[in-house]
N, C-alpha and C. Protein backbone atom coordinates (compact mmCIF):
# COMPACT_ATOMS: atom_id res chain seq x y z
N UNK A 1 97.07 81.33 91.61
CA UNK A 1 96.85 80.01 92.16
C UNK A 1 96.17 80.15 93.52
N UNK A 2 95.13 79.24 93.95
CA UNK A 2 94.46 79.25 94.94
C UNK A 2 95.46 78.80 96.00
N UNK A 3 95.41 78.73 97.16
CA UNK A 3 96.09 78.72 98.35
C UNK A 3 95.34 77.37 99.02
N UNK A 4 94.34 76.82 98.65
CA UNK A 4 93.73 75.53 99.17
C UNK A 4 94.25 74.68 98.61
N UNK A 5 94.60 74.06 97.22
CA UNK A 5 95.42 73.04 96.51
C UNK A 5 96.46 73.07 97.56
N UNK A 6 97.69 74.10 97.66
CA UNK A 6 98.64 74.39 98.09
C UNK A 6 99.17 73.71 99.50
N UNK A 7 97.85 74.58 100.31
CA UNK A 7 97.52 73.81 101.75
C UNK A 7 97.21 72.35 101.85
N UNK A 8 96.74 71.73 101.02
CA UNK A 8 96.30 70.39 100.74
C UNK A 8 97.55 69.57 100.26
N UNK A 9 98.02 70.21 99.46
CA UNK A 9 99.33 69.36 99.16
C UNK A 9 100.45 69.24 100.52
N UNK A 10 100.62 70.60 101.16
CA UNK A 10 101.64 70.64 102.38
C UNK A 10 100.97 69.37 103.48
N UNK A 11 100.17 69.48 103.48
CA UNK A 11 98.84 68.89 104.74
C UNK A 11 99.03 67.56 104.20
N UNK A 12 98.91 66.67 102.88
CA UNK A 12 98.64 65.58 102.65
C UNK A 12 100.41 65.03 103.01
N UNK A 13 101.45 65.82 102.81
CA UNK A 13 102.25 65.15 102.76
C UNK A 13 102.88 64.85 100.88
N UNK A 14 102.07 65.51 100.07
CA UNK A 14 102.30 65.06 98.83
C UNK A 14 104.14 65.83 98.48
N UNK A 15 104.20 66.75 99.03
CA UNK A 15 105.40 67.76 98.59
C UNK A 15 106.57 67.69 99.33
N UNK A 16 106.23 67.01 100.54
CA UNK A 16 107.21 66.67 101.55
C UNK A 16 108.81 66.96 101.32
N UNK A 17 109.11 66.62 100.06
CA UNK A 17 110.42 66.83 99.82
C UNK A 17 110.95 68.05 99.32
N UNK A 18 109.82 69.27 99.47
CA UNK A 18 110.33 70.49 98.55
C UNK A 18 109.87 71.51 100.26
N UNK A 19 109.47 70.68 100.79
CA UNK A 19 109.16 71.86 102.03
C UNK A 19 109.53 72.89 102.78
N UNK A 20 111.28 72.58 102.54
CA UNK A 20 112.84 73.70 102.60
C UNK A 20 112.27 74.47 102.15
N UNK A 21 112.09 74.16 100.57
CA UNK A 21 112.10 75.23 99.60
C UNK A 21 110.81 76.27 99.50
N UNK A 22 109.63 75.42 99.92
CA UNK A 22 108.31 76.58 99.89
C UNK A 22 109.06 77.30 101.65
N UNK A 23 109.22 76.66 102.17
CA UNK A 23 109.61 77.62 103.55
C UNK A 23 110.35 78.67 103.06
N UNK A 24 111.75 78.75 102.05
CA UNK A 24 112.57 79.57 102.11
C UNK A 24 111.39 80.68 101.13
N UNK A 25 111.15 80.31 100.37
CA UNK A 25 110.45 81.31 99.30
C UNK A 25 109.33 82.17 99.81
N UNK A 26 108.58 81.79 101.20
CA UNK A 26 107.69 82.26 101.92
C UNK A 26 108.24 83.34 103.06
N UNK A 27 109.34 83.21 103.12
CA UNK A 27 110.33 84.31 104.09
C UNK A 27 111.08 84.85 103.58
N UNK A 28 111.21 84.57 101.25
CA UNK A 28 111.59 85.86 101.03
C UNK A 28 110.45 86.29 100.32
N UNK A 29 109.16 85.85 100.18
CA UNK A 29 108.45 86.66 99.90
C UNK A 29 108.01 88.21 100.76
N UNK A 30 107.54 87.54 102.51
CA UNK A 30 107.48 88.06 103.75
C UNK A 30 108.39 89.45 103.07
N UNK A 31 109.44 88.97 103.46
CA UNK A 31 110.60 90.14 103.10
C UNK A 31 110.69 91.12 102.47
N UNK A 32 110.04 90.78 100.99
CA UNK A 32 109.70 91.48 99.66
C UNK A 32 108.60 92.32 100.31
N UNK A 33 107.43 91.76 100.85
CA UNK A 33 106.32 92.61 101.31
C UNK A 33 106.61 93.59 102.01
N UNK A 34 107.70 93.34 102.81
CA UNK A 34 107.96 94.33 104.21
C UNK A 34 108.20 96.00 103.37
N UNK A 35 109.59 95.27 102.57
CA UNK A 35 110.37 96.50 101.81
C UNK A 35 109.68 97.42 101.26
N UNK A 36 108.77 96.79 100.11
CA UNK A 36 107.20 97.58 99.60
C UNK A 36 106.50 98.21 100.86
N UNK A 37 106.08 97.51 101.67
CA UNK A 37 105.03 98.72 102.82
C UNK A 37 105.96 99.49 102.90
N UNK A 38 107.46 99.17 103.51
CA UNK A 38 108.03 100.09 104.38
C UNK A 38 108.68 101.50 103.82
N UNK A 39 108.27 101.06 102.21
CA UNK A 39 108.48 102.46 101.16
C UNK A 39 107.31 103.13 101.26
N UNK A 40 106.05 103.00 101.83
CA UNK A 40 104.70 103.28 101.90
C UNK A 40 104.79 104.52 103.06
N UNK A 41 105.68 103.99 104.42
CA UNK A 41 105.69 104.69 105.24
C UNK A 41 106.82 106.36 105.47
N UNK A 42 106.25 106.72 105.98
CA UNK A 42 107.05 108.28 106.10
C UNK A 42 106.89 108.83 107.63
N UNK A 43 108.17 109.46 108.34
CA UNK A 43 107.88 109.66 109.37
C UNK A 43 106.94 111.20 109.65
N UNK A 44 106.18 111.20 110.54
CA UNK A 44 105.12 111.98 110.88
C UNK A 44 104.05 111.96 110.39
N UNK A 45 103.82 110.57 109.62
CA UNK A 45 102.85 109.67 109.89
C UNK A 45 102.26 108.76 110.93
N UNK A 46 101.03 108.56 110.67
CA UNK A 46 99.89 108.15 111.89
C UNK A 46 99.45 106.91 111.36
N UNK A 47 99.60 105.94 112.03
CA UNK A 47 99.45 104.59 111.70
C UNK A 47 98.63 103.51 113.06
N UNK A 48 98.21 102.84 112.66
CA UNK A 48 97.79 102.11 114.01
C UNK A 48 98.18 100.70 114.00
N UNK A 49 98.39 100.51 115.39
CA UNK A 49 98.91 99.12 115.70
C UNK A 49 97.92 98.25 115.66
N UNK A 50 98.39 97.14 114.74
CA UNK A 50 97.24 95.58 114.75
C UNK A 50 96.86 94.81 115.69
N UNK A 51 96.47 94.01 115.52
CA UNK A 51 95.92 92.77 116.37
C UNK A 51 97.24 91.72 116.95
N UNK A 52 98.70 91.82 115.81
CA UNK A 52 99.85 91.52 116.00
C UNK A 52 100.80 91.55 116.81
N UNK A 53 100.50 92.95 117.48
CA UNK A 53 100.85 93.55 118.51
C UNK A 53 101.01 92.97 120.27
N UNK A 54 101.92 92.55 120.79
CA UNK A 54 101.46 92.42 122.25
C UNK A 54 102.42 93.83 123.43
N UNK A 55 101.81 94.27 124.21
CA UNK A 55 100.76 93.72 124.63
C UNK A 55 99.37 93.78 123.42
N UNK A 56 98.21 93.58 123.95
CA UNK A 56 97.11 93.39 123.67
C UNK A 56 96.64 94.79 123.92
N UNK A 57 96.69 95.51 124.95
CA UNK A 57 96.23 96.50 125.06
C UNK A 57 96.96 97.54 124.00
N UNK A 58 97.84 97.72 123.27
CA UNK A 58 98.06 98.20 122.29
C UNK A 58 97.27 98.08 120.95
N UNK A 59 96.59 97.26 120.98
CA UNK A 59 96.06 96.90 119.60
C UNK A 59 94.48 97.99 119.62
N UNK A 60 95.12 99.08 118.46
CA UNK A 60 93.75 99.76 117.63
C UNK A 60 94.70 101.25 118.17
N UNK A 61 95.68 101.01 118.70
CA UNK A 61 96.01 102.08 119.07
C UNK A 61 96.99 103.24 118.13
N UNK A 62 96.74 104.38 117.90
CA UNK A 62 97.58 105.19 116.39
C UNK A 62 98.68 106.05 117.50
N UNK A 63 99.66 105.70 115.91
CA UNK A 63 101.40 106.56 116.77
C UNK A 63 101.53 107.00 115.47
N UNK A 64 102.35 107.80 115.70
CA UNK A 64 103.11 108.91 114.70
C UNK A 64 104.66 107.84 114.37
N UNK A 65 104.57 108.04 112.95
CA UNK A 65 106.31 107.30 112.52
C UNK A 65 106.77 108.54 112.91
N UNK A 66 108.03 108.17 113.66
CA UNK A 66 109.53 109.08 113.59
C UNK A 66 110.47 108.44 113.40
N UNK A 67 110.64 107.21 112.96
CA UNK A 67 111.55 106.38 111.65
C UNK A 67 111.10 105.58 111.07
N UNK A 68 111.55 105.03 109.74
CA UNK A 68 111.44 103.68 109.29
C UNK A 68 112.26 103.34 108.94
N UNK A 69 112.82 101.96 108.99
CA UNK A 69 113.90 100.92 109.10
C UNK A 69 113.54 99.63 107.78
N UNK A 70 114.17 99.00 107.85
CA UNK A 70 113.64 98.02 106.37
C UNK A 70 112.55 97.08 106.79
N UNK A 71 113.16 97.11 108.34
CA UNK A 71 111.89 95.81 108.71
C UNK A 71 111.30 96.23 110.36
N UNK A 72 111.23 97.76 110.46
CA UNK A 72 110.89 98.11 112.05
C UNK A 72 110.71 99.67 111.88
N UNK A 73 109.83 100.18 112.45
CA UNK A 73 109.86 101.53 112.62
C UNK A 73 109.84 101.97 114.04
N UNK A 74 110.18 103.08 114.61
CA UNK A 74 109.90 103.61 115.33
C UNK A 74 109.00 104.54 115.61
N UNK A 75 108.24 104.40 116.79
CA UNK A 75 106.60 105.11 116.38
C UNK A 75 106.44 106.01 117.80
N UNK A 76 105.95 106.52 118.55
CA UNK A 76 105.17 107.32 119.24
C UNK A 76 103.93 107.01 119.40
N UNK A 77 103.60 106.92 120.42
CA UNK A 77 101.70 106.95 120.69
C UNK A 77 101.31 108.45 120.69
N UNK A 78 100.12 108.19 119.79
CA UNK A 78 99.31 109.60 120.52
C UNK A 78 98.57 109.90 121.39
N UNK A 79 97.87 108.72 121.68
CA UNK A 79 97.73 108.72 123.72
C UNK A 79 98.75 108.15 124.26
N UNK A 80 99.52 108.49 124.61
CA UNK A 80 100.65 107.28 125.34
C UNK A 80 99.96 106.85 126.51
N UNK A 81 100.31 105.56 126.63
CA UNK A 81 100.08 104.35 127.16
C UNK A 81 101.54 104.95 129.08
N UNK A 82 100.61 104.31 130.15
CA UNK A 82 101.27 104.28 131.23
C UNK A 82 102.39 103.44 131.07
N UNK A 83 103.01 102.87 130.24
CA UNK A 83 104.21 102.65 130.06
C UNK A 83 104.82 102.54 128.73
N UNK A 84 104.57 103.35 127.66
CA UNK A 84 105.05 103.14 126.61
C UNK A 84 104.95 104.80 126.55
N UNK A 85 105.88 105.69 126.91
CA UNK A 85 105.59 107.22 126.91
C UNK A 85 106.44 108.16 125.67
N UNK A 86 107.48 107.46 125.56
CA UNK A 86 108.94 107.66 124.05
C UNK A 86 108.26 106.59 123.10
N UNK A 87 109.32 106.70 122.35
CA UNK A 87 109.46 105.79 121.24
C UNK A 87 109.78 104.63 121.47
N UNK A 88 109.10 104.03 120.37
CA UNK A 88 108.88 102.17 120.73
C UNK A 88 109.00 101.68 119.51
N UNK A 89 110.31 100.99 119.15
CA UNK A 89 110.80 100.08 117.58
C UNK A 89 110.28 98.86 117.53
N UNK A 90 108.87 99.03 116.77
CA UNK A 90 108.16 98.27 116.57
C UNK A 90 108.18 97.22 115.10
N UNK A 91 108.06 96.24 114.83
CA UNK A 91 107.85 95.06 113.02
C UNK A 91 107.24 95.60 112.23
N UNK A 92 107.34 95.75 111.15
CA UNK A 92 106.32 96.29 109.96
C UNK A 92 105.01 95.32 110.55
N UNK A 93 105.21 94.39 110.70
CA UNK A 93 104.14 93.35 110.51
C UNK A 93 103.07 93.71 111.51
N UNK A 94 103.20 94.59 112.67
CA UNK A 94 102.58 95.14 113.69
C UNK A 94 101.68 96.59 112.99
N UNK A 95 101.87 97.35 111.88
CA UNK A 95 101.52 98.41 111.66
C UNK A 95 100.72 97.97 110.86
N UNK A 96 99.20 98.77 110.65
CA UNK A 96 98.58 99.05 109.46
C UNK A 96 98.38 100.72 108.97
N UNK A 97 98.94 100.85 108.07
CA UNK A 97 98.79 102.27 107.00
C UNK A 97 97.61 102.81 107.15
């Protein structure tokens, strides 16, 4: 299914009464996604931080996993940053593979 009907229906107001329900199903989808990447990841892996990320100056920047968690890993920079020098438990949603 296209995602424009979808948006159009939320936007017009047509669904109004099920809007709980696409909310809840959209944060356990989220969820579902996380679990899948976060089986993707392995520590002493090299990953880089997104656009998701703040600060800002973090973003494009690659760390080494030295954990993963269901919904957070802990990472390392490989340039470390003047204040990010250890480990930093970062969102799946912040990492790209």
């Amino acid at each position: 299914m296209l995602s424009t009907p979808i948006i159009h229906a939320i936007n017009s107001g047509k669904i109004d009464a099920d809007l709980s329900q696409i909310s809840e199903a959209v944060k356990q989808r989220r969820k579902a996604i996380e679990r899948q990447f976060s089986a993707t990841l392995a520590p002493g892996q090299i990953i880089t931080l997104n656009d998701r990320i703040r600060p800002k100056r973090l973003v494009g920047k690659q760390a080494k996993i030295v954990k993963v968690n269901q919904t957070t890993a802990s990472v390392k920079l490989v340039e470390p940053d003047h204040r990010y020098r250890g480990e930093v438990r970062c969102p799946l949603c912040y990492i790209t593979a």
